[in-house]
Protein backbone atom coordinates (compact mmCIF):
# COMPACT_ATOMS: atom_id res chain seq x y z
CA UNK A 1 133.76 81.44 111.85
CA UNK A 2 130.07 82.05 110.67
CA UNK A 3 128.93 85.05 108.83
CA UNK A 4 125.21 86.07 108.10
CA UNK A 5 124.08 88.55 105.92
CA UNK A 6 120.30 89.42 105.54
CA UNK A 7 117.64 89.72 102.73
CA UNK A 8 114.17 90.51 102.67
CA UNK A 9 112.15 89.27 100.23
CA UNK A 10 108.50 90.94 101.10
CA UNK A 11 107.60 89.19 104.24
CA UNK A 12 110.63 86.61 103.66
CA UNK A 13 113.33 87.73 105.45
CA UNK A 14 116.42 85.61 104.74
CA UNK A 15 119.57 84.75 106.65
CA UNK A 16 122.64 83.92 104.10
CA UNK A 17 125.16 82.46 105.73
CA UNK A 18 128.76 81.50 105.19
CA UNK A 19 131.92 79.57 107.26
CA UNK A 20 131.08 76.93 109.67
CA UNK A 21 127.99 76.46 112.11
CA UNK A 22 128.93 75.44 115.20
CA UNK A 23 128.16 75.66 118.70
CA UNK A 24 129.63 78.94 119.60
CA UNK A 25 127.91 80.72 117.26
CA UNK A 26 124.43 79.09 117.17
CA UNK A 27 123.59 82.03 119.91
CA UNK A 28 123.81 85.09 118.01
CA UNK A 29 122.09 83.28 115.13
CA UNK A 30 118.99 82.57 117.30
CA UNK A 31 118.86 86.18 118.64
CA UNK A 32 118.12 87.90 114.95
CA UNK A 33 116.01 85.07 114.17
CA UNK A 34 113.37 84.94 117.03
CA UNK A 35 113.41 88.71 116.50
CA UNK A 36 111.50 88.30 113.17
CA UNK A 37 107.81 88.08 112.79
CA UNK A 38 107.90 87.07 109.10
CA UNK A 39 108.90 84.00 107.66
CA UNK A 40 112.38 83.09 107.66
CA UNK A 41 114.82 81.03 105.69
CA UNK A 42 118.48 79.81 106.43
CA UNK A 43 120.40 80.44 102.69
CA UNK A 44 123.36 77.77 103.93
CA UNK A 45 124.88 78.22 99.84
CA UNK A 46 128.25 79.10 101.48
CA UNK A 47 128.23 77.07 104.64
CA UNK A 48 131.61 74.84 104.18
CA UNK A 49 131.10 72.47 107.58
CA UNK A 50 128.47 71.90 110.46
CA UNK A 51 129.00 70.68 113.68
CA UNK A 52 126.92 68.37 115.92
CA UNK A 53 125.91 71.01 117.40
CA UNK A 54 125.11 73.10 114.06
CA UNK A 55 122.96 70.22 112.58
CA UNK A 56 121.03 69.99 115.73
CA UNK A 57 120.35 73.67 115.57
CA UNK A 58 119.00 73.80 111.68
CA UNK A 59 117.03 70.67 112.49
CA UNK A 60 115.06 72.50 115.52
CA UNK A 61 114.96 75.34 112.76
CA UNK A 62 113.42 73.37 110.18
CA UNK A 63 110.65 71.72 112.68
CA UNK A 64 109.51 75.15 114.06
CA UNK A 65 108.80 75.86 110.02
CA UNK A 66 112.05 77.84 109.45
CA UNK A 67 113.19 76.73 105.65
CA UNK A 68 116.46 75.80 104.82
CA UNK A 69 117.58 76.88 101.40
CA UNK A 70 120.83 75.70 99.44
CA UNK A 71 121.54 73.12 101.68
CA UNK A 72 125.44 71.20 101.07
CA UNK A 73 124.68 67.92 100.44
CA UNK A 74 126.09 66.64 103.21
CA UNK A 75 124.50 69.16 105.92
CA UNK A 76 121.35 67.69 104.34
CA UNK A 77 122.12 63.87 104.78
CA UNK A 78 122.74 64.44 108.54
CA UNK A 79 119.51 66.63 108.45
CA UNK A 80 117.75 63.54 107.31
CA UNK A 81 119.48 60.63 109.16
CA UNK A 82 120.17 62.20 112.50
CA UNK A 83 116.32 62.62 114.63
CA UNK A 84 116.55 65.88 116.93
CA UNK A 85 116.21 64.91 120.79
CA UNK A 86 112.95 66.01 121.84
């Protein structure tokens, strides 16, 4: 189960999240964040696991310029190793 909380920071606005990232829930994340015309970050500090299909996700986040902050070490390997499918 994935929670999100939100901070803005001026024209930062922030998603912290916390549990798991996974396919069912990679929905209502993208809803509140294509909604925002600022920049955004993903605060993944309390994120315990990611799925294939949550990786994939914060991947296509990072390329269209949306930072990922606090990354688990591990979420950040597959970040790096795994290329997103065009």
């Amino acid at each position: 189960m994935l929670k999100t909380r939100m901070s803005i920071q001026g024209d930062l606005t922030i998603f912290l999240l916390s549990g798991r990232i996974d396919g069912e829930c990679i929905s209502q994340l993208e809803k509140p964040i294509s909604a925002e015309k600022g920049r955004v970050a993903l605060d993944l500090g309390e994120v315990t696991i990611a799925g294939l299909a949550g990786v994939r996700f914060l991947a296509r986040c990072e390329q269209t310029g949306i930072k990922i902050q606090n990354c688990p070490a591990m979420i950040s390997l597959f970040l790096f190793v795994w290329p997103v499918p065009g």
